[in-house]
Protein backbone atom coordinates (compact mmCIF):
# COMPACT_ATOMS: atom_id res chain seq x y z
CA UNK A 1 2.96 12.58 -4.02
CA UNK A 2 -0.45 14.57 -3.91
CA UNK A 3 -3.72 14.62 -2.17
CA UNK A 4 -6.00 11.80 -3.33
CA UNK A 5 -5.67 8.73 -2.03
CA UNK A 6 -6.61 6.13 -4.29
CA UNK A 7 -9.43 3.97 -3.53
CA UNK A 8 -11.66 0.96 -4.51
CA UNK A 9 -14.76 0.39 -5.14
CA UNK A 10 -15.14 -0.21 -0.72
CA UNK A 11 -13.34 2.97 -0.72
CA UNK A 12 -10.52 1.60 1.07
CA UNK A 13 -7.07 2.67 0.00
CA UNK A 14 -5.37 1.34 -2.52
CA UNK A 15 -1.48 0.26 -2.36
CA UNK A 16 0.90 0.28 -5.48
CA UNK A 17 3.05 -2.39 -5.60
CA UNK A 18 5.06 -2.54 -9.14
CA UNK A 19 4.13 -1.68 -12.83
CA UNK A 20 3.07 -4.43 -14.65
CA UNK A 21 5.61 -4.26 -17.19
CA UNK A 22 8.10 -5.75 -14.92
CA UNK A 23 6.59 -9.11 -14.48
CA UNK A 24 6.89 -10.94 -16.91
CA UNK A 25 3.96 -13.52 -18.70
CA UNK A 26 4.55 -16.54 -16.36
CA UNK A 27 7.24 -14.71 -13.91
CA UNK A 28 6.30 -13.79 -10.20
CA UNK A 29 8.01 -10.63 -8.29
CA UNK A 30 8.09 -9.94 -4.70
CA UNK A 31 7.27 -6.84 -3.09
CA UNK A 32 8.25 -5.57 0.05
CA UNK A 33 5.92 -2.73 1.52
CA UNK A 34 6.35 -1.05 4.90
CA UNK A 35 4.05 -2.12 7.41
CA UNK A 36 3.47 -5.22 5.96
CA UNK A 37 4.34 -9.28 5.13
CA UNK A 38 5.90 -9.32 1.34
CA UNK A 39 3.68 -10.24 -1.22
CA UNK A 40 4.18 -12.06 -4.59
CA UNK A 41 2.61 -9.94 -8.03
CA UNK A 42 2.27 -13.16 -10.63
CA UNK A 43 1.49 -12.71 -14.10
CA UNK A 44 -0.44 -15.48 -15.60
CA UNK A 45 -1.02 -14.63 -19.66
CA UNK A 46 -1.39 -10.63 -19.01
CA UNK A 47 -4.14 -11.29 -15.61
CA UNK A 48 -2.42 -10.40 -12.37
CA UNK A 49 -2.72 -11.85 -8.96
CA UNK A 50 -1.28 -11.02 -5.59
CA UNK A 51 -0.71 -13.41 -2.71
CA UNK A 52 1.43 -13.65 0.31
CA UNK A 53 4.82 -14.20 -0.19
CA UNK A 54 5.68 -16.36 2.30
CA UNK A 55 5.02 -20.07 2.43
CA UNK A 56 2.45 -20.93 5.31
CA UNK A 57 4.85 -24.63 5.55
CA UNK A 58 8.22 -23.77 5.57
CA UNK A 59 8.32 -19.37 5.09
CA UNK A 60 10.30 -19.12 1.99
CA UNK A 61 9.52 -17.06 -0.54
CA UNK A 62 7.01 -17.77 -2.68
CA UNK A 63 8.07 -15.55 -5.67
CA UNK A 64 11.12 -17.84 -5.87
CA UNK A 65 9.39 -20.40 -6.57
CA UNK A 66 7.53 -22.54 -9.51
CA UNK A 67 4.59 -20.96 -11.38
CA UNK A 68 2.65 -23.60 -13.57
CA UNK A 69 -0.60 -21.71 -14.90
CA UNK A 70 -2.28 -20.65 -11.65
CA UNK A 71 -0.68 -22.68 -9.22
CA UNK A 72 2.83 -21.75 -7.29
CA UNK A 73 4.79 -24.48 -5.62
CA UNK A 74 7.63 -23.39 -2.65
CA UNK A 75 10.62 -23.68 -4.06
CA UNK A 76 11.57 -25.67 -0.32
CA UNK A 77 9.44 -28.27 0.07
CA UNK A 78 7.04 -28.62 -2.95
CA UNK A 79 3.88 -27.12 -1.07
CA UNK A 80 1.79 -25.67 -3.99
CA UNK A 81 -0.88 -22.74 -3.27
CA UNK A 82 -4.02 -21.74 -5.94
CA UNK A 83 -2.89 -18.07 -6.37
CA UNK A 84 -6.57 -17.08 -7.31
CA UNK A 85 -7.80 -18.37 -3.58
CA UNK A 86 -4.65 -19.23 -1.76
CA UNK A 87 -5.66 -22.76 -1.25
CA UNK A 88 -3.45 -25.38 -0.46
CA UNK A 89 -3.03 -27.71 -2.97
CA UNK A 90 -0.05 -30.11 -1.93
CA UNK A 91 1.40 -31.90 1.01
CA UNK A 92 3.55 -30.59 3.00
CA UNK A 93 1.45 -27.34 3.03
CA UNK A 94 -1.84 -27.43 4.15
CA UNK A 95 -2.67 -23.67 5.53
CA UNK A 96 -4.09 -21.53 2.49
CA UNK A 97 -2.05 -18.21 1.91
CA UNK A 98 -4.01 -15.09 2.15
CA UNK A 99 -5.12 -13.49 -1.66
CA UNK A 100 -5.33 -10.06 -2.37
CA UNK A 101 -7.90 -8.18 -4.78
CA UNK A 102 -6.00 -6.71 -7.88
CA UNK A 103 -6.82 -3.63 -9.89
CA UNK A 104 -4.90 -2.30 -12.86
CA UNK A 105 -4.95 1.34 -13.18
CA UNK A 106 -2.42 2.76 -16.08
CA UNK A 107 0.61 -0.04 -16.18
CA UNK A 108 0.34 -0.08 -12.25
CA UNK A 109 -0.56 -2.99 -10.11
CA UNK A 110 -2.35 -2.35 -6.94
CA UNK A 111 -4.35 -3.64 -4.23
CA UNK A 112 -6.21 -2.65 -0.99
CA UNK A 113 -5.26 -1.59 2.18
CA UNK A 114 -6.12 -4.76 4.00
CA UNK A 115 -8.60 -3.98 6.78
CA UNK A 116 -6.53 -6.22 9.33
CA UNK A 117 -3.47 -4.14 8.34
CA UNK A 118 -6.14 -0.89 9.69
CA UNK A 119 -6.75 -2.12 12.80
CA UNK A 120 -3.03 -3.51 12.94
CA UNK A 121 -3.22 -7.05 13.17
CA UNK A 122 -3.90 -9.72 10.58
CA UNK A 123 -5.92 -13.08 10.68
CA UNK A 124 -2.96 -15.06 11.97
CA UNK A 125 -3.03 -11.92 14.86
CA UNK A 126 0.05 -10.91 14.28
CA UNK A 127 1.11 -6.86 14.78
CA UNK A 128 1.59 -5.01 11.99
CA UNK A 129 1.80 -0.73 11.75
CA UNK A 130 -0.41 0.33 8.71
CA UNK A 131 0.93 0.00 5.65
CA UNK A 132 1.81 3.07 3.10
CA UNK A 133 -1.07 4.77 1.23
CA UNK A 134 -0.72 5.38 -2.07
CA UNK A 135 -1.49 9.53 -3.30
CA UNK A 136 -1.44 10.70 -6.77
């Protein structure tokens, strides 16, 4: 890795998560990133999106679970989330999961450094270090 951070258009850093080309149209993947909760890459016809992994019901992973167009239900109890605003859409989940900006740059997917991740705690105020940075 070099000296440039990548950044977004609020100049906050950017984190890589996977290359596109290894989620499939229709698939999710999750991603595990140092300093922070697991997210879920989905690919929905070629557009990306990036939520929590973790179920806000029942905390099972999210990327195991059943993607129908833009909605992904928990693969425990049938909870389903929007994964373009993290909504809850079904009983027995009824806390939204948090969404995460995505930009494309070559065949990588990315998204920002979350601010709560900066100043080490996120909205549910739980501790996390800062996660990785990614350099080209």
């Amino acid at each position: 890795m070099t000296s440039n951070s990548l950044t977004d258009s609020g100049a906050r850093p950017l984190i890589r998560l996977c290359e596109s080309t290894v989620v499939a149209d229709g698939e999710a993947l999750r991603v595990d990133i140092d300093g922070m909760a697991p997210v879920a890459v989905y690919n929905v016809g070629g557009e990306f999106f990036v939520t929590d992994d973790t179920c806000s019901h029942g905390s099972a992973s999210l990327s195991d679970g059943f993607l129908e167009g833009t909605e992904i239900e928990c693969p425990w109890h049938s909870g389903r989330f929007c994964i373009r605003t993290g909504h809850a859409l079904a009983f027995p989940a009824v806390q939204s999961i948090r969404v995460y900006p995505v930009t494309i740059e070559g065949t990588w997917v990315l998204i920002p450094k979350p601010n709560e991740l900066a100043s080490g705690h996120d909205c549910a105020g739980h501790n996390h270090s800062p996660a990785s940075e990614v350099t080209r």
